[in-house]
N, C-alpha and C. Protein backbone atom coordinates (compact mmCIF):
# COMPACT_ATOMS: atom_id res chain seq x y z
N UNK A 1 -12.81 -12.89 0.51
CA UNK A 1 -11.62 -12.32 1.10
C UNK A 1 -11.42 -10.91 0.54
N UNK A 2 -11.34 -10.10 1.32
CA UNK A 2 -10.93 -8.46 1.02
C UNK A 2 -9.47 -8.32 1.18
N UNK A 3 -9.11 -6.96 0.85
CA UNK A 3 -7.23 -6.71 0.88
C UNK A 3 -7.35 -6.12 2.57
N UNK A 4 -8.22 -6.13 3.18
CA UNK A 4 -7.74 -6.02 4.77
C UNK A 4 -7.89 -7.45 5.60
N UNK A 5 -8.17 -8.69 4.81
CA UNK A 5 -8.30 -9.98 4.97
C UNK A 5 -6.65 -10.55 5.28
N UNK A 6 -6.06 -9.63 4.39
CA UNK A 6 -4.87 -10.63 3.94
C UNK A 6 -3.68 -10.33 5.08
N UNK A 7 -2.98 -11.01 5.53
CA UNK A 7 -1.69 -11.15 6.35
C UNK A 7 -0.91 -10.25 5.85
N UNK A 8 -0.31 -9.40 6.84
CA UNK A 8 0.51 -8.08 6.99
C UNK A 8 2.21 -8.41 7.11
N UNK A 9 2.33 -7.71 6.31
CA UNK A 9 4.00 -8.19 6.39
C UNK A 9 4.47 -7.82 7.03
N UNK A 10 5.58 -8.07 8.19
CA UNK A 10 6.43 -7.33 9.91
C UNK A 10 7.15 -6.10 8.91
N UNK A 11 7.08 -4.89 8.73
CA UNK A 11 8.49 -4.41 8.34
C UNK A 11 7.90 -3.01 9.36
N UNK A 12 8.96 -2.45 10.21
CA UNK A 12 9.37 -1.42 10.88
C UNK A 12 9.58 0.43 9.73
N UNK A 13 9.59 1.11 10.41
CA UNK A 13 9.40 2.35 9.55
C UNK A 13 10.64 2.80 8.85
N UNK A 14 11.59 2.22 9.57
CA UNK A 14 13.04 2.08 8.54
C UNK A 14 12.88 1.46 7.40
N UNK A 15 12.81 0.23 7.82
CA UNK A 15 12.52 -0.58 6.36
C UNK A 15 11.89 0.03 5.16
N UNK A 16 9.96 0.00 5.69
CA UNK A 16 9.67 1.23 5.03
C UNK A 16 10.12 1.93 4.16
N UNK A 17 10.86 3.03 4.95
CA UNK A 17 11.81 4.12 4.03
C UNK A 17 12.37 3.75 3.38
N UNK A 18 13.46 2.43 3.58
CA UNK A 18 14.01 2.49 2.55
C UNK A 18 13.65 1.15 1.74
N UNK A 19 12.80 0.73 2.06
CA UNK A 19 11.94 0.67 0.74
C UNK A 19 11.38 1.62 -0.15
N UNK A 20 11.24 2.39 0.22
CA UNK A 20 10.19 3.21 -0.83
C UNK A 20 11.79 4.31 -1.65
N UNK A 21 12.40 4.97 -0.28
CA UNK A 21 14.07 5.08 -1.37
C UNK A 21 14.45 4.27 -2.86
N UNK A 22 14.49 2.79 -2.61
CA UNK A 22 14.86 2.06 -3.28
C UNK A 22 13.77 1.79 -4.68
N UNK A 23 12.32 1.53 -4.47
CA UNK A 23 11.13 2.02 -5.35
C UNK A 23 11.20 3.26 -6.39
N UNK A 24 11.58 3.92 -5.14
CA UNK A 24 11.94 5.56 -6.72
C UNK A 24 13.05 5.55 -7.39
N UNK A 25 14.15 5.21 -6.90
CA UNK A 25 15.31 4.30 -7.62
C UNK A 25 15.00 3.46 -8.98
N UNK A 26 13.66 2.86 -8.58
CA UNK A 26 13.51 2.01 -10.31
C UNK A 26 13.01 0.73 -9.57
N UNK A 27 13.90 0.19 -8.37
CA UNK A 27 13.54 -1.16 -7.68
C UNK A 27 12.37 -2.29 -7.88
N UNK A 28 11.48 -2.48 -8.60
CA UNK A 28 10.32 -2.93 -9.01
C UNK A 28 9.84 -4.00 -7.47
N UNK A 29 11.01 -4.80 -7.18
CA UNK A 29 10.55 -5.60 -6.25
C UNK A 29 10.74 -4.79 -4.73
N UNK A 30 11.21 -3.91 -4.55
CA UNK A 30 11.16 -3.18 -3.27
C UNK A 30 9.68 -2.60 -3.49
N UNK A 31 9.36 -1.82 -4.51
CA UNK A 31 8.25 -1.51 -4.80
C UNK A 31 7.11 -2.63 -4.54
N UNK A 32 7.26 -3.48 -5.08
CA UNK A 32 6.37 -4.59 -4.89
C UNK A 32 6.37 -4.88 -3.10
N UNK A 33 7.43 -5.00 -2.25
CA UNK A 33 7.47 -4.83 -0.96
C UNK A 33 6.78 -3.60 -0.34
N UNK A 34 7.10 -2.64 -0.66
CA UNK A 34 6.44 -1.75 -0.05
C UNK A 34 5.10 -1.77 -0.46
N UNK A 35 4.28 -2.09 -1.33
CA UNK A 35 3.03 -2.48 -1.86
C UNK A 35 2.34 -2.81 -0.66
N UNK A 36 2.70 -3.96 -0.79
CA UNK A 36 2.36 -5.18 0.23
C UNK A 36 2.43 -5.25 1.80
N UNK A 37 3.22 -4.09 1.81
CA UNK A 37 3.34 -3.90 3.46
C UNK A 37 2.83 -2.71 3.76
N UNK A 38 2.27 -1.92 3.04
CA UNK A 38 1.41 -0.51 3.48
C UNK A 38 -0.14 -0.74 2.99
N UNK A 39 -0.35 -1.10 1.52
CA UNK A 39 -1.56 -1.30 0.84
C UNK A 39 -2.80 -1.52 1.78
N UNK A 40 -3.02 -2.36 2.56
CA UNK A 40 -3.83 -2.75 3.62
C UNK A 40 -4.00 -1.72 4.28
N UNK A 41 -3.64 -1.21 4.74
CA UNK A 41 -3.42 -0.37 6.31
C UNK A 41 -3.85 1.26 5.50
N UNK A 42 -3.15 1.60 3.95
CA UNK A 42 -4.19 2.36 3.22
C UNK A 42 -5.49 2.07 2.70
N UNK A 43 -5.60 1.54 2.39
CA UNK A 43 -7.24 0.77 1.97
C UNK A 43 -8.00 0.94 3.28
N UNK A 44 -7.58 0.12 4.45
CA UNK A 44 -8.43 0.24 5.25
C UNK A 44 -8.71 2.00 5.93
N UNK A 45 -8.18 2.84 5.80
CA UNK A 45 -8.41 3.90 5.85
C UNK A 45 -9.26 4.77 5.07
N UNK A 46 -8.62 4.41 3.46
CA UNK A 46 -9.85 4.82 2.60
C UNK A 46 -11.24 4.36 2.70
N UNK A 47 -11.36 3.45 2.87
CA UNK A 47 -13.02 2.40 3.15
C UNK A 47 -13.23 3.18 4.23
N UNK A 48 -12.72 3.24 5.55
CA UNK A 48 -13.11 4.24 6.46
C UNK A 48 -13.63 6.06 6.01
N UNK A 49 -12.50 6.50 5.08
CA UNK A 49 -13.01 7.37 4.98
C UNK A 49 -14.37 7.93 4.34
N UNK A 50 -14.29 6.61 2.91
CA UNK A 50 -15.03 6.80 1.86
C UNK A 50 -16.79 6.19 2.14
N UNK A 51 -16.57 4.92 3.18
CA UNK A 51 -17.59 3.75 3.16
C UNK A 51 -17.96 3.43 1.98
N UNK A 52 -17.21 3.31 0.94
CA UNK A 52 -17.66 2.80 -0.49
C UNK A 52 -16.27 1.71 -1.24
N UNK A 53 -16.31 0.69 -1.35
CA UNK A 53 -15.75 -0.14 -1.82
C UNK A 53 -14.76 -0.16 -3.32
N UNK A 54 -15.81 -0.03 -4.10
CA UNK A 54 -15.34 0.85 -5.19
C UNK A 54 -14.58 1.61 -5.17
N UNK A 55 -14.85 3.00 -4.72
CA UNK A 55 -14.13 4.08 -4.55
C UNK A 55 -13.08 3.99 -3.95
N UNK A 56 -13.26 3.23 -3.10
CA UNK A 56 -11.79 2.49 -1.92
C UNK A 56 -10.40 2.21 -3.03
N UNK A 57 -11.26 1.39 -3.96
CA UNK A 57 -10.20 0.43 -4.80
C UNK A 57 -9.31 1.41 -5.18
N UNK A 58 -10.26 2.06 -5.86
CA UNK A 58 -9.67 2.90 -7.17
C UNK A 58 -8.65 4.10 -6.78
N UNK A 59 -9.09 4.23 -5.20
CA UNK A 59 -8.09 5.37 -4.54
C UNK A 59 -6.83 5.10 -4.13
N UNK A 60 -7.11 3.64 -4.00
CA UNK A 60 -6.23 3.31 -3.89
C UNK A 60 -5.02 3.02 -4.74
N UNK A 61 -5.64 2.31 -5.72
CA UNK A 61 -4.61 2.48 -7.38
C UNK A 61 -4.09 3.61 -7.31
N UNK A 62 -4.89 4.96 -7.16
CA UNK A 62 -4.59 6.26 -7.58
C UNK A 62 -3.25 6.79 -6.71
N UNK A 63 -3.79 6.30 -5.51
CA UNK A 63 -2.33 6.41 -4.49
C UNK A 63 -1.06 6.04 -5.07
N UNK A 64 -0.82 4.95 -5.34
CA UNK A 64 0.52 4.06 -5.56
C UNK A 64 0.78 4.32 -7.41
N UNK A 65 -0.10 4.46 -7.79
CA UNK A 65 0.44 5.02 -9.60
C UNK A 65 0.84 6.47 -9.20
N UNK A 66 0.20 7.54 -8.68
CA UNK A 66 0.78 8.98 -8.72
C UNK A 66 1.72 8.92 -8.16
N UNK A 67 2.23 8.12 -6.86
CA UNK A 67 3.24 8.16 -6.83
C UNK A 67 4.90 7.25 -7.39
């Protein structure tokens, strides 16, 4: 099973936002929501961009820690 394997959570681009509002706030579990409902849909882009697995991962970490 890969992280574009896994079931996508419904949330709309409002939500979204303010999830990620609430994340820079401190929110740990909005954070953890917004994780989980974008992560996939970035990954699968990076693997597209990159075709390397590895590199996928790690860009992905890199994404969500810098910010």
């Amino acid at each position: 099973m890969t992280i574009t394997d896994l079931p996508r959570a419904a949330v709309d681009d409002a939500d979204a936002d303010g999830l990620l509002a609430r994340a820079a706030g401190g929110d740990r579990q909005a954070f953890g929501t917004f994780y989980d409902v974008t992560a996939p849909r970035v990954y699968a882009l990076l693997l597209a961009l990159t075709r390397d697995t590895p590199r996928s991962e790690a860009l992905l970490e890199e994404v969500y820690v810098e910010a």
